[in-house]
N, C-alpha and C. Protein backbone atom coordinates (compact mmCIF):
# COMPACT_ATOMS: atom_id res chain seq x y z
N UNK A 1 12.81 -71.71 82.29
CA UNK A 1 12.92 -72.64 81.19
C UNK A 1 12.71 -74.06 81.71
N UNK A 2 11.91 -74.86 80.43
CA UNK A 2 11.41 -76.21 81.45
C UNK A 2 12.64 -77.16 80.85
N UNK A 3 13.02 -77.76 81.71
CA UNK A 3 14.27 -79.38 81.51
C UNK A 3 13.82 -80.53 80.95
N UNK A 4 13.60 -80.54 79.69
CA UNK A 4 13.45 -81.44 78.66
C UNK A 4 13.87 -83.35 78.78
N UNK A 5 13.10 -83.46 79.19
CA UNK A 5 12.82 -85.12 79.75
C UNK A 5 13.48 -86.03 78.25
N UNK A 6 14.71 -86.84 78.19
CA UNK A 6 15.16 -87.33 77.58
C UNK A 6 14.70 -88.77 77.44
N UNK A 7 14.21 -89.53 76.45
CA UNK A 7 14.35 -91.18 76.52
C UNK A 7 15.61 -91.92 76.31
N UNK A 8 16.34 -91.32 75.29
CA UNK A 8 17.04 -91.91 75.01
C UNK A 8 18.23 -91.31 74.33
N UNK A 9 19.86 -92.12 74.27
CA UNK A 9 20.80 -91.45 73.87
C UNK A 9 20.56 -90.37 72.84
N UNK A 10 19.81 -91.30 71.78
CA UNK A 10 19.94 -90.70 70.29
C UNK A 10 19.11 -89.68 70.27
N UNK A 11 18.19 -89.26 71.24
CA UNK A 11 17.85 -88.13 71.21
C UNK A 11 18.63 -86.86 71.81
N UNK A 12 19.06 -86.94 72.61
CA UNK A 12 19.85 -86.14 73.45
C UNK A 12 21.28 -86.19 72.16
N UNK A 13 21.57 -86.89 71.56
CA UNK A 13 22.48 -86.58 70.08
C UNK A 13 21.89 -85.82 69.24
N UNK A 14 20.90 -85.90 69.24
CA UNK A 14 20.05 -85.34 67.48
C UNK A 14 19.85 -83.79 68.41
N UNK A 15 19.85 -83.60 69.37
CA UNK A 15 19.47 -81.95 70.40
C UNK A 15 20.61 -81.31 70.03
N UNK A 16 21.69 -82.10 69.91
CA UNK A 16 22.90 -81.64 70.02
C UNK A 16 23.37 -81.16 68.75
N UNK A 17 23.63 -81.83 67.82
CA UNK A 17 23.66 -81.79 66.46
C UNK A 17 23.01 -80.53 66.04
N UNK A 18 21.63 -80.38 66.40
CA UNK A 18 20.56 -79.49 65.91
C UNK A 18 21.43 -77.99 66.58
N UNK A 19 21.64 -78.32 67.79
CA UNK A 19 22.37 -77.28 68.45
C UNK A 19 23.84 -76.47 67.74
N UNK A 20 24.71 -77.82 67.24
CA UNK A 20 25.84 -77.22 66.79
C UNK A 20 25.72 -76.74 65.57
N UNK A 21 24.59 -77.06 64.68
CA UNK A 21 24.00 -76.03 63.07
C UNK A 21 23.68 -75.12 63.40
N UNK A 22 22.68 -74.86 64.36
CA UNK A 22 22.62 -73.53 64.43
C UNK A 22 23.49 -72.42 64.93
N UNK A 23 24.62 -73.07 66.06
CA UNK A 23 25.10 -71.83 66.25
C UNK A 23 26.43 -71.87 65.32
N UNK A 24 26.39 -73.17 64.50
CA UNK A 24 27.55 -72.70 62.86
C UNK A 24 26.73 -71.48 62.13
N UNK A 25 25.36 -72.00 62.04
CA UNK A 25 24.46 -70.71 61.59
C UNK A 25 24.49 -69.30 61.31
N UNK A 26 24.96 -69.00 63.31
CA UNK A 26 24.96 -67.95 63.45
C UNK A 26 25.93 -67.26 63.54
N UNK A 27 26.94 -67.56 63.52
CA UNK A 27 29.02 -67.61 63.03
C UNK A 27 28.94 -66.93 62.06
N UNK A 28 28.01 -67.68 61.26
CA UNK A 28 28.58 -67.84 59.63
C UNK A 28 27.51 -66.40 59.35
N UNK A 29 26.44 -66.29 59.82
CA UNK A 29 25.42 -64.56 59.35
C UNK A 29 26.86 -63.27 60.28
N UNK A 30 27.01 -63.71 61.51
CA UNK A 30 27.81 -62.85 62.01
C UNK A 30 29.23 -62.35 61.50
N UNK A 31 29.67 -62.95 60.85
CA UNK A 31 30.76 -63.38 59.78
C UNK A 31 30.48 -62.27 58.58
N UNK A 32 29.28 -62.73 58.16
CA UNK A 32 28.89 -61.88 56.96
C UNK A 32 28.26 -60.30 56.76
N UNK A 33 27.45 -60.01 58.83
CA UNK A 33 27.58 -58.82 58.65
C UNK A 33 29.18 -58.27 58.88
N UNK A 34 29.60 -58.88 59.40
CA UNK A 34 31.12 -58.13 60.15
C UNK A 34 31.61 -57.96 58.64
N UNK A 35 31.53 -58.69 57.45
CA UNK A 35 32.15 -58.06 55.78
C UNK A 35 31.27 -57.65 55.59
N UNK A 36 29.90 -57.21 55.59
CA UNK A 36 29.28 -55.97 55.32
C UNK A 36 29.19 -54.92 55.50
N UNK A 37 29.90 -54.86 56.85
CA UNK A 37 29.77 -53.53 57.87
C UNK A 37 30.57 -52.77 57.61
N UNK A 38 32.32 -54.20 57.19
CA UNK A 38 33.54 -53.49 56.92
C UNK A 38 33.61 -52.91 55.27
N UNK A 39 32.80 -53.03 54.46
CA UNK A 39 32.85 -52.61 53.14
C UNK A 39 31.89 -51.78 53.02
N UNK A 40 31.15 -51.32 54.02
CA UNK A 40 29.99 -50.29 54.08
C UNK A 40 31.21 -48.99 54.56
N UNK A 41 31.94 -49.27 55.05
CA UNK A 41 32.85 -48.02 56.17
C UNK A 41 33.82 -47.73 54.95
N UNK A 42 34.31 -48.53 54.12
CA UNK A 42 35.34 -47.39 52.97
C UNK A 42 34.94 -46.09 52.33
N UNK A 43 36.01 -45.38 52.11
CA UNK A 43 35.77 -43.91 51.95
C UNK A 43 35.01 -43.88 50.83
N UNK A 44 35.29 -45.03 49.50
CA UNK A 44 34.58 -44.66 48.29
C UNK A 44 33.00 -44.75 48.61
N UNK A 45 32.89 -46.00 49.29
CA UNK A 45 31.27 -45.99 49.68
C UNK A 45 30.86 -44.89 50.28
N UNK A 46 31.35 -44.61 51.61
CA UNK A 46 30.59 -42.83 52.13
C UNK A 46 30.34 -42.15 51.31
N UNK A 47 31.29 -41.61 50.47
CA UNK A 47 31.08 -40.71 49.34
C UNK A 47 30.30 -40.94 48.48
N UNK A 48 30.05 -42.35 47.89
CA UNK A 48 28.87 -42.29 46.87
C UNK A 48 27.54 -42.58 47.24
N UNK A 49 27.76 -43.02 48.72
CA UNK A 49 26.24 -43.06 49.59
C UNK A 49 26.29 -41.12 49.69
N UNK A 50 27.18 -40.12 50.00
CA UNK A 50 27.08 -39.43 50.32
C UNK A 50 26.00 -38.26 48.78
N UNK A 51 26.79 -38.54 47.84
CA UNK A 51 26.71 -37.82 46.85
C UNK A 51 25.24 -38.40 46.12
N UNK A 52 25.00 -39.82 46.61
CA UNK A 52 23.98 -39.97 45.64
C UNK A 52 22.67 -39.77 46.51
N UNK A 53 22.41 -39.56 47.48
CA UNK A 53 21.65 -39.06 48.40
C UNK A 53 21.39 -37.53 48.21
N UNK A 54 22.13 -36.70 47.82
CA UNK A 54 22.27 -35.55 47.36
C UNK A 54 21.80 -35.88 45.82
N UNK A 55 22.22 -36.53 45.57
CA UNK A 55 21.73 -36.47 43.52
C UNK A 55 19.81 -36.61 43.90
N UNK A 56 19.57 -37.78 44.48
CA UNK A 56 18.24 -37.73 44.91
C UNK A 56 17.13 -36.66 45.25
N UNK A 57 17.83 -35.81 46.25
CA UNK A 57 17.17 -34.82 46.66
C UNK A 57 16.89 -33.74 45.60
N UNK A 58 17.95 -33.44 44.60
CA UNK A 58 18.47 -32.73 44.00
C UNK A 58 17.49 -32.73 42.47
N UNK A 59 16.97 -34.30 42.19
CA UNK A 59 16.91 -35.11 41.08
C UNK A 59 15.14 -34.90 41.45
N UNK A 60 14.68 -34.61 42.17
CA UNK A 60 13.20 -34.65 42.86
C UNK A 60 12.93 -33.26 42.78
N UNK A 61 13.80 -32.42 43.08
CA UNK A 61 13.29 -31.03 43.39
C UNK A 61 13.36 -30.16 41.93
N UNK A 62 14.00 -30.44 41.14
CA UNK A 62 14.78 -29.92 39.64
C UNK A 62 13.50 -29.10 39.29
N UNK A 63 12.31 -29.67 39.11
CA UNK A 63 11.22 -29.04 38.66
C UNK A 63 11.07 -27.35 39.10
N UNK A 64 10.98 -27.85 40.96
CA UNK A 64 10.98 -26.44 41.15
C UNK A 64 12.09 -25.36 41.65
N UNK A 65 13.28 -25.92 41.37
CA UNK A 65 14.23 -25.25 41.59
C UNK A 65 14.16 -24.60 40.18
N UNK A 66 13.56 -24.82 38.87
CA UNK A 66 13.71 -24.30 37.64
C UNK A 66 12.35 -23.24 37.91
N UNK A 67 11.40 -23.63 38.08
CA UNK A 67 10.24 -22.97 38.28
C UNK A 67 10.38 -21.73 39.37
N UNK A 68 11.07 -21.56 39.78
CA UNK A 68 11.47 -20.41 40.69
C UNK A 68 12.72 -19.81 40.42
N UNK A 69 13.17 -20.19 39.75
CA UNK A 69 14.52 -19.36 39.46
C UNK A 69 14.65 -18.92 37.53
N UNK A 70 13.91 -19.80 36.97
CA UNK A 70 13.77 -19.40 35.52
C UNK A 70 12.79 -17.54 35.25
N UNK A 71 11.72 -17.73 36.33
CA UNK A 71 11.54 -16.25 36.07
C UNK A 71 12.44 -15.39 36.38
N UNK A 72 13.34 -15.15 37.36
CA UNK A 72 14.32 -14.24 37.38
C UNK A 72 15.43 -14.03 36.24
N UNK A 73 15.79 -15.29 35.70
CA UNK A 73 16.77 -15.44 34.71
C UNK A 73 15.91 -14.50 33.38
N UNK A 74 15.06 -14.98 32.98
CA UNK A 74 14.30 -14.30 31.57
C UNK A 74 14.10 -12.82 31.88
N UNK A 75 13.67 -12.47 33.43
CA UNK A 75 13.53 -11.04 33.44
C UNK A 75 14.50 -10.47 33.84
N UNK A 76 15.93 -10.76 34.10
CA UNK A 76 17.11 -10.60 33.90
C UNK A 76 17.74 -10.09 32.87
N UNK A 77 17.51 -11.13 31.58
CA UNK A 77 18.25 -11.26 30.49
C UNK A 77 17.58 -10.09 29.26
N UNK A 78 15.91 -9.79 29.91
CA UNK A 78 15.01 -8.97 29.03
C UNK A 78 15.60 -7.88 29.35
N UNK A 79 16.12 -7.41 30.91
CA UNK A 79 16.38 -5.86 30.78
C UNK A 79 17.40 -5.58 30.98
N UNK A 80 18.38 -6.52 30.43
CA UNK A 80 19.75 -6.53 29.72
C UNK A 80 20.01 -6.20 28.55
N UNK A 81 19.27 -6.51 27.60
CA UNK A 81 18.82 -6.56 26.15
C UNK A 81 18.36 -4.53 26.32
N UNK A 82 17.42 -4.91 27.00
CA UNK A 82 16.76 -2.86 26.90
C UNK A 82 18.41 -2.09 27.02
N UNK A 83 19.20 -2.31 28.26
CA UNK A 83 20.21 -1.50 28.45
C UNK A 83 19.98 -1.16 30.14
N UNK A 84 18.51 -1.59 31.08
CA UNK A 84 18.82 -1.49 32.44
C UNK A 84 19.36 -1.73 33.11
């Protein structure tokens, strides 16, 4: 890293300044994942991250979970009706 040649006070102030915003900056994002992280970890959230991840999968496939299981049901229910 190269050592930044100063003229004058007020610059070597304004470095500084610039310096202490940013790492308020980065406090203040670190701050905000650390309450994101901690309200991501409650049980109600797992569970409805859990369940709606499942509704998804579930909510995509419906078509052919009906399409493969509706012929068995009708030819089920037909030779129920006969007496087989």
């Amino acid at each position: 890293m190269e050592t930044k040649k100063y003229a004058s006070y007020a610059e070597i102030e304004r470095d500084l300044e610039i310096l202490k915003l940013e790492k308020e900056i980065n406090y203040q994002k670190l701050v905000l994942n650390f309450q994101r992280t901690k309200e991501s970890v409650t049980p109600q959230y797992i569970v409805n991250g859990f369940f709606s991840s499942y509704k998804d999968y579930f909510s995509s496939s419906y078509p052919q979970i009906l399409q493969s299981i509706l012929p068995s049901v009708i030819s089920w229910f037909i030779n129920k009706k006969r007496g087989n």
